[in-house]
PDB file of N, CA and C in Angstrom:
ATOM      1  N   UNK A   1      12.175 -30.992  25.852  1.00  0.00           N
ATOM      2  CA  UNK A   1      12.517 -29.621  26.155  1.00  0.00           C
ATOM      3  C   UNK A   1      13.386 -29.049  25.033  1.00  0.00           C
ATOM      4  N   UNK A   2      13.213 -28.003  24.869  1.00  0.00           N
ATOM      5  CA  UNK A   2      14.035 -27.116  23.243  1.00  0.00           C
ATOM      6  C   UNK A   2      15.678 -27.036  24.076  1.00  0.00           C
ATOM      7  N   UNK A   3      16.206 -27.511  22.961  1.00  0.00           N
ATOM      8  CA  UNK A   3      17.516 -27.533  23.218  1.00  0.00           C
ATOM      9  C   UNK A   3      18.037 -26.271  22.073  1.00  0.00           C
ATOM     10  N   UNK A   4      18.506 -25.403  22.290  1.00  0.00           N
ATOM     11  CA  UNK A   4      19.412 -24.037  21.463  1.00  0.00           C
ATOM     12  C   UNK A   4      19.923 -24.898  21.057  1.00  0.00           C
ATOM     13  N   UNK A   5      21.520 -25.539  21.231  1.00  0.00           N
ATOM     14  CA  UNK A   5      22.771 -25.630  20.889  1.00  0.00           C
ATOM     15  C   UNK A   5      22.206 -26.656  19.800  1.00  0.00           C
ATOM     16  N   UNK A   6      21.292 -27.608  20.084  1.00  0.00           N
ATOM     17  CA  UNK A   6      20.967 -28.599  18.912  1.00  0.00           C
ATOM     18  C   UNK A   6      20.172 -28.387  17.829  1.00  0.00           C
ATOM     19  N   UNK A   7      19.271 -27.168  18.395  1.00  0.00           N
ATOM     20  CA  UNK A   7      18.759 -26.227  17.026  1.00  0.00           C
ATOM     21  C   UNK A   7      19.141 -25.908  16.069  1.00  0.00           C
ATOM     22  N   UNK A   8      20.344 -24.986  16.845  1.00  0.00           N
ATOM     23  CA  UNK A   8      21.416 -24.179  15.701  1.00  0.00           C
ATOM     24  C   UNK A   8      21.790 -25.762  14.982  1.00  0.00           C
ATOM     25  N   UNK A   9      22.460 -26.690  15.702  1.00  0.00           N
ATOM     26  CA  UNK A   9      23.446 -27.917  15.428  1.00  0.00           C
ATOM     27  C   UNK A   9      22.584 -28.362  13.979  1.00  0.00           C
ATOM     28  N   UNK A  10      21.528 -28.469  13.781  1.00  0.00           N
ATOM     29  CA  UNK A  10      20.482 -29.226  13.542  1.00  0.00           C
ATOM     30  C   UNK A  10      19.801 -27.884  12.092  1.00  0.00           C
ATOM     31  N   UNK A  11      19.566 -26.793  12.621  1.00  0.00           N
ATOM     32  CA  UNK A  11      19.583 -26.114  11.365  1.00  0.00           C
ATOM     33  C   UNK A  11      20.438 -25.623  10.489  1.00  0.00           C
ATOM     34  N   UNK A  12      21.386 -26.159  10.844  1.00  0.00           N
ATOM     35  CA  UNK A  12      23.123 -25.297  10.117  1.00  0.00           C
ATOM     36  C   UNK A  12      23.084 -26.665   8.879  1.00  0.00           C
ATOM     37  N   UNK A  13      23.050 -28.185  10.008  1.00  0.00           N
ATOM     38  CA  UNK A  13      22.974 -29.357   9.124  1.00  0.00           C
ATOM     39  C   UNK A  13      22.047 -29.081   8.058  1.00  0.00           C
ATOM     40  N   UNK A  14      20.507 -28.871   8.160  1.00  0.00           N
ATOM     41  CA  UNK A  14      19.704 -28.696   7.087  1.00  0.00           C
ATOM     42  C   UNK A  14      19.704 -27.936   5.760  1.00  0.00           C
ATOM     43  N   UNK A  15      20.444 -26.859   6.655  1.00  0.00           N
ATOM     44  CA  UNK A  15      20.270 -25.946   5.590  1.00  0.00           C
ATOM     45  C   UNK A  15      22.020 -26.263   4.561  1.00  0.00           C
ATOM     46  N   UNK A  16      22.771 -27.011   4.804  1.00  0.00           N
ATOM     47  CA  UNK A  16      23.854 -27.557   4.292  1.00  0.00           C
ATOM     48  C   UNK A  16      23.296 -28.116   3.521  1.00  0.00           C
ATOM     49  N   UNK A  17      22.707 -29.431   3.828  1.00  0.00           N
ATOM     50  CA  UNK A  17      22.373 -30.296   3.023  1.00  0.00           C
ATOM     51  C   UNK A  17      21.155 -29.997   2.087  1.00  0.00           C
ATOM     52  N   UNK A  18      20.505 -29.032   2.158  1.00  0.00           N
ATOM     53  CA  UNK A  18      19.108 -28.940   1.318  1.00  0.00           C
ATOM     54  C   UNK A  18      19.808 -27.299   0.396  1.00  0.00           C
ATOM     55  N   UNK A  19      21.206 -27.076   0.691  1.00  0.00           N
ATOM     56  CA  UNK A  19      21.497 -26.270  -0.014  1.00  0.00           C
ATOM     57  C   UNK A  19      20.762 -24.674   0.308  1.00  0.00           C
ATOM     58  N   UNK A  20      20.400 -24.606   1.415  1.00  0.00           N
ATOM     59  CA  UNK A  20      19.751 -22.964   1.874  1.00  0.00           C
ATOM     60  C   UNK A  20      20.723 -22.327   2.295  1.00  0.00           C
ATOM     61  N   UNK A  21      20.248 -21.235   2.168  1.00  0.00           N
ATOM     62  CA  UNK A  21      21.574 -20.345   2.888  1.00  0.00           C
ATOM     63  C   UNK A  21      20.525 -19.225   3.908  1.00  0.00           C
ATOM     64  N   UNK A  22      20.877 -18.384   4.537  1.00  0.00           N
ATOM     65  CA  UNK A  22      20.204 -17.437   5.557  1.00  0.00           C
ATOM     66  C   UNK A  22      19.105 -16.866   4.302  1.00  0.00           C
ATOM     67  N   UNK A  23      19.862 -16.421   3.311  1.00  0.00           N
ATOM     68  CA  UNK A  23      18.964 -15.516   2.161  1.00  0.00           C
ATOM     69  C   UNK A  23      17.625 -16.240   1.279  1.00  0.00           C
ATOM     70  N   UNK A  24      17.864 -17.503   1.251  1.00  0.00           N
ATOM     71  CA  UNK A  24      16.786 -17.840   0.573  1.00  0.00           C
ATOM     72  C   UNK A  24      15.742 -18.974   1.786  1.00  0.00           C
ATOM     73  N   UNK A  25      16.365 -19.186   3.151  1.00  0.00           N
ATOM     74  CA  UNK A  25      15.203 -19.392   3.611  1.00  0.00           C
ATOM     75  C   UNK A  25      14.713 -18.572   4.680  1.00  0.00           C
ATOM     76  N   UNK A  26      15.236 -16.908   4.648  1.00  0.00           N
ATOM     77  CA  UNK A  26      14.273 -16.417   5.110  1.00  0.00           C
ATOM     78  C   UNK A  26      13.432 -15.743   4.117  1.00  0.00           C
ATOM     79  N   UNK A  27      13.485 -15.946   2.572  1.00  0.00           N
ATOM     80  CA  UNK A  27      12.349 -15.922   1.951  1.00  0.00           C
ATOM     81  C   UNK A  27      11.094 -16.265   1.822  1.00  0.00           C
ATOM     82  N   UNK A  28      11.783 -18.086   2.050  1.00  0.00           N
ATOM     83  CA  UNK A  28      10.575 -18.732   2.839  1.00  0.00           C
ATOM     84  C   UNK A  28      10.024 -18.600   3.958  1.00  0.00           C
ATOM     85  N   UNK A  29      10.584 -18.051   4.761  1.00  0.00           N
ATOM     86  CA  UNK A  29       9.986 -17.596   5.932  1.00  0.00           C
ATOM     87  C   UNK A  29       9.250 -16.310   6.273  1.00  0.00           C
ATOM     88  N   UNK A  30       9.788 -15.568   5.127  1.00  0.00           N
ATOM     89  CA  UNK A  30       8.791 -14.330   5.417  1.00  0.00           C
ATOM     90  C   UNK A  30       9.589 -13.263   6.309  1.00  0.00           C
ATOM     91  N   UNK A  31      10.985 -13.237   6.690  1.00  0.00           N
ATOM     92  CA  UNK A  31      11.394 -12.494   7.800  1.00  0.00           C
ATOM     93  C   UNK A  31      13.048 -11.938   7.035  1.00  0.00           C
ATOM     94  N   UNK A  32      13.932 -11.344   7.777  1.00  0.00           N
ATOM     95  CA  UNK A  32      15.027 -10.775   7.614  1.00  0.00           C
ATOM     96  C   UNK A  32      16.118 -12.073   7.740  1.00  0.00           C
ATOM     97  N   UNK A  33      17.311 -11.773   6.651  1.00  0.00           N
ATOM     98  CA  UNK A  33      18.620 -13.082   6.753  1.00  0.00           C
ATOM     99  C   UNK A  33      19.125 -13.152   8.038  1.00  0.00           C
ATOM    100  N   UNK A  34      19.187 -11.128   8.609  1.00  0.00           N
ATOM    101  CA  UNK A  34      19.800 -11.450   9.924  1.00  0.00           C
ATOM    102  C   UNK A  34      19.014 -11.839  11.137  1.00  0.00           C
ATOM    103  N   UNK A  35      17.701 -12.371  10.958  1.00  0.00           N
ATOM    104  CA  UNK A  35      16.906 -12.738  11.851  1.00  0.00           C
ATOM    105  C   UNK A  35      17.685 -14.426  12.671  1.00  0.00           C
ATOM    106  N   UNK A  36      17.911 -15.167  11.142  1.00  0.00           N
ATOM    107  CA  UNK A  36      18.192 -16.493  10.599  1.00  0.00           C
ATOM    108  C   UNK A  36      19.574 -16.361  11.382  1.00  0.00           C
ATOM    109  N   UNK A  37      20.650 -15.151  11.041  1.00  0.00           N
ATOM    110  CA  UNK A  37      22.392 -15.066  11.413  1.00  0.00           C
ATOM    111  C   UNK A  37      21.830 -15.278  13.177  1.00  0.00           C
ATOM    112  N   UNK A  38      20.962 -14.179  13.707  1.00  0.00           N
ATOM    113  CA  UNK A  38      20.912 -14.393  14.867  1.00  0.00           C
ATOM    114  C   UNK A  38      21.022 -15.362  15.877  1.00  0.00           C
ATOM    115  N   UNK A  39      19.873 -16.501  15.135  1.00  0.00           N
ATOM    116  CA  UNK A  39      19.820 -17.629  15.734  1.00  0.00           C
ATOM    117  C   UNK A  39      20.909 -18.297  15.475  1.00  0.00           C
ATOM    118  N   UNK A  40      21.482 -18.472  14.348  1.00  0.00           N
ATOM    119  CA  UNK A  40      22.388 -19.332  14.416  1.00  0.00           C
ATOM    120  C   UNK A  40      23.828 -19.028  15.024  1.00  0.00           C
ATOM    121  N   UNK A  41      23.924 -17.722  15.770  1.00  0.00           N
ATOM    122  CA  UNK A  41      24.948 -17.279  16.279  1.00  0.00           C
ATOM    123  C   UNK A  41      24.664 -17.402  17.826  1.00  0.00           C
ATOM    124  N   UNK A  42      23.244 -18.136  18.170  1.00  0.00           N
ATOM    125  CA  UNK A  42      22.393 -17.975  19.922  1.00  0.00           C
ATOM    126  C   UNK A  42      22.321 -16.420  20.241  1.00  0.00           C
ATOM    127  N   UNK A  43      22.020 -15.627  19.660  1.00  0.00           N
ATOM    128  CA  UNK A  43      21.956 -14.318  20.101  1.00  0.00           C
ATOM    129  C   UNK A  43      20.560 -14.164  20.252  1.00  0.00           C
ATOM    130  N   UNK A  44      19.564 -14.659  19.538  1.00  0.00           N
ATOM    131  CA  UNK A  44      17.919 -14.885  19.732  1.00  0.00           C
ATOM    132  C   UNK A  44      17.764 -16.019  19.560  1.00  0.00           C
ATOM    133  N   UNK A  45      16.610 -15.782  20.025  1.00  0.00           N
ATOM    134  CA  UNK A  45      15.587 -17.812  19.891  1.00  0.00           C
ATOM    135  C   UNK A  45      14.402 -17.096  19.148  1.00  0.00           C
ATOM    136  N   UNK A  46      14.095 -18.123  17.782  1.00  0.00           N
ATOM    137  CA  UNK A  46      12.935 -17.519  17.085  1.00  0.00           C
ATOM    138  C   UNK A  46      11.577 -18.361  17.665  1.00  0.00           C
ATOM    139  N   UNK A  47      10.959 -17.818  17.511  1.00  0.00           N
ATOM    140  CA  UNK A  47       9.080 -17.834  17.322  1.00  0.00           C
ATOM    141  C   UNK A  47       8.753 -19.102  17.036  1.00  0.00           C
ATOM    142  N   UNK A  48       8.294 -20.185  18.119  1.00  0.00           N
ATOM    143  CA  UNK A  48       7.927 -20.925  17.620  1.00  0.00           C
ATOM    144  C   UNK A  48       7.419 -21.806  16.321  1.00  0.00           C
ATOM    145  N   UNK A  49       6.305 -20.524  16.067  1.00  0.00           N
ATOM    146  CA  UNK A  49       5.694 -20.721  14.422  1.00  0.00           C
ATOM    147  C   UNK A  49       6.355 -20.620  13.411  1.00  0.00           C
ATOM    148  N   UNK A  50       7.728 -20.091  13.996  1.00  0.00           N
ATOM    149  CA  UNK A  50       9.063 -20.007  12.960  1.00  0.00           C
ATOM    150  C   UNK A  50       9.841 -21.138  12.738  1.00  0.00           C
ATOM    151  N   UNK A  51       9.797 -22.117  13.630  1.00  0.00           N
ATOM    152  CA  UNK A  51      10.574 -23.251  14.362  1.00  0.00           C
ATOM    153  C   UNK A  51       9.515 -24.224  13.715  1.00  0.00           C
ATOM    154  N   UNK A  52       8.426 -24.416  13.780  1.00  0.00           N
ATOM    155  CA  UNK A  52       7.035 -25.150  12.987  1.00  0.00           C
ATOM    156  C   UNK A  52       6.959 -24.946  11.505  1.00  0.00           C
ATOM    157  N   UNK A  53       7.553 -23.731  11.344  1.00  0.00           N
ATOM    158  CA  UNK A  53       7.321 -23.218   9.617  1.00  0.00           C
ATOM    159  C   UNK A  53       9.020 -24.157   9.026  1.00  0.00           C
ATOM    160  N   UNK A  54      10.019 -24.116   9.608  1.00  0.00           N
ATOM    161  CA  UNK A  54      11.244 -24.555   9.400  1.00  0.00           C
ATOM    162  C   UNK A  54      11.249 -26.058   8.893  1.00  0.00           C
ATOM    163  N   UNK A  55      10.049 -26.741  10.305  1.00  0.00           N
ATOM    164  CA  UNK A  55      10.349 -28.471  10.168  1.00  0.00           C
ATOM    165  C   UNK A  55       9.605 -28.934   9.204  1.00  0.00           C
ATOM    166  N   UNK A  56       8.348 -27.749   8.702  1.00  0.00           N
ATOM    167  CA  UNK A  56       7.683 -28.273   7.662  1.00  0.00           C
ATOM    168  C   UNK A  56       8.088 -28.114   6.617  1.00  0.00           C
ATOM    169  N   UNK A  57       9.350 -26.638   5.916  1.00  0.00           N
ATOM    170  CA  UNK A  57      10.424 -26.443   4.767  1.00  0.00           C
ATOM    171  C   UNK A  57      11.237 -27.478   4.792  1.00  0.00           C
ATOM    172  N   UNK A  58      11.765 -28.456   5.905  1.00  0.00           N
ATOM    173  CA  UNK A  58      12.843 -29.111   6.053  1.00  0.00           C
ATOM    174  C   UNK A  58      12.014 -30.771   5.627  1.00  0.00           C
ATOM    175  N   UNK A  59      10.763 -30.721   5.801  1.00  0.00           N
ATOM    176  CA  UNK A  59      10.188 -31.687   6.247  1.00  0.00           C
ATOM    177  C   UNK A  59      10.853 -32.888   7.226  1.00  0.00           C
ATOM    178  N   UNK A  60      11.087 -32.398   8.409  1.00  0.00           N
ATOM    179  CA  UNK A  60      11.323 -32.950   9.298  1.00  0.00           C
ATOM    180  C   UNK A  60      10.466 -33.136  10.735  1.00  0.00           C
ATOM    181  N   UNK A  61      10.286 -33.717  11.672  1.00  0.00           N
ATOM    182  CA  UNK A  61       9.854 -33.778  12.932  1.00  0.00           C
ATOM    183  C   UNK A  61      10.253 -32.299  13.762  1.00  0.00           C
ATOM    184  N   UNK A  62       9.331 -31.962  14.472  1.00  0.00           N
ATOM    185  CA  UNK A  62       9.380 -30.647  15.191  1.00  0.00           C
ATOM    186  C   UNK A  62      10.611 -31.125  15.900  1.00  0.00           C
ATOM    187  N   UNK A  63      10.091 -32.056  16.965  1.00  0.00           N
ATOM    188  CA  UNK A  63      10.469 -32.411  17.828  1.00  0.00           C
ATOM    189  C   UNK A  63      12.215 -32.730  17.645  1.00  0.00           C
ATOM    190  N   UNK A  64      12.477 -33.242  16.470  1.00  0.00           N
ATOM    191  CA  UNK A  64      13.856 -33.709  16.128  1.00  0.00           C
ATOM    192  C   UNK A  64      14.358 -32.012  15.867  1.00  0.00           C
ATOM    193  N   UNK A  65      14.153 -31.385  15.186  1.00  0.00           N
ATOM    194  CA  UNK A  65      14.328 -30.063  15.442  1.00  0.00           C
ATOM    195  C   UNK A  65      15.065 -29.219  16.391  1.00  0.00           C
ATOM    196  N   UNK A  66      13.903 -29.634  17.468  1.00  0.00           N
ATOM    197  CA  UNK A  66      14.509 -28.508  18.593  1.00  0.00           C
ATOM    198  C   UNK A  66      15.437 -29.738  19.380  1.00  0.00           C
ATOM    199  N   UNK A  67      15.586 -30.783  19.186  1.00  0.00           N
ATOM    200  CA  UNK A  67      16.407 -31.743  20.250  1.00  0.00           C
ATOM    201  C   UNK A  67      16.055 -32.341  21.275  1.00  0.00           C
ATOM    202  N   UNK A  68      14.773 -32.797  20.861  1.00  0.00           N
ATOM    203  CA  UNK A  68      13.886 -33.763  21.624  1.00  0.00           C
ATOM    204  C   UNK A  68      13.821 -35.225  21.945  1.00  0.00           C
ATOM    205  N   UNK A  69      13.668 -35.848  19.620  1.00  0.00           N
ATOM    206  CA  UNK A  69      14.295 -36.810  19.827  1.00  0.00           C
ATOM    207  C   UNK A  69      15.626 -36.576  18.388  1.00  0.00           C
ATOM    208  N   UNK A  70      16.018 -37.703  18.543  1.00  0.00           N
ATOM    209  CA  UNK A  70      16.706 -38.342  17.333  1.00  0.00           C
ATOM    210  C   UNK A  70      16.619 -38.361  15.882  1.00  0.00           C
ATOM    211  N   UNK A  71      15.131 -38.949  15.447  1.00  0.00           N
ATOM    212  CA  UNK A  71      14.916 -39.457  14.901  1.00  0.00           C
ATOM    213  C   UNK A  71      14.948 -37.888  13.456  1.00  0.00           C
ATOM    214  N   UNK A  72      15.264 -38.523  12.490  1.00  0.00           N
ATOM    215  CA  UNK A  72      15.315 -37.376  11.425  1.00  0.00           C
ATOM    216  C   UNK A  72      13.973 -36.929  10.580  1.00  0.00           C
ATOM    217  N   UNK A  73      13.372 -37.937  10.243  1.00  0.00           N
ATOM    218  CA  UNK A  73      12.356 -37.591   9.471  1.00  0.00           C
ATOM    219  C   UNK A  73      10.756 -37.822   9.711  1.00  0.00           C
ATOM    220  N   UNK A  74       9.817 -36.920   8.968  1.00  0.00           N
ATOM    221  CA  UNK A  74       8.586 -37.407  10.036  1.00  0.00           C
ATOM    222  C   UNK A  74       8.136 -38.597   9.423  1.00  0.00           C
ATOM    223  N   UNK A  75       7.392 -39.390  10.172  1.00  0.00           N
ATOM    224  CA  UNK A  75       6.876 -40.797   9.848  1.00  0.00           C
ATOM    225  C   UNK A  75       5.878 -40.534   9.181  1.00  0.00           C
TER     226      UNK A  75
END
């Protein structure tokens, strides 16, 4: 089940460590920075295909993503 709080938890981490900031990955995404501030403030929940487009920039597991499982990276 999609967990918010571990989303945000979980995309704040990524985008730390892979060095993104709101501005350059909603470039990659195709959408507005404050789309990106939103979520990470829980004020919206984005678009699945947004959430799918993220784990594949991050290359990570969907599922680890939204706070499903654990595990960090896809196999």
């Amino acid at each position: 089940m999609y967990n918010s709080e571990k989303f945000i938890s979980r995309l704040k981490e990524l985008m730390l460590e892979k060095g993104e900031n709101t501005v350059t990955l909603a470039k990659k995404l195709n959408i507005s920075n404050q789309a990106i501030s939103l979520w990470l403030n829980n004020k919206r929940e984005p678009k699945l295909s947004l959430v799918c487009n993220i784990a594949n920039i991050f290359n990570v597991d969907l599922r680890y993503l939204v706070g499903i499982i654990d595990e960090y990276f896809l196999q």
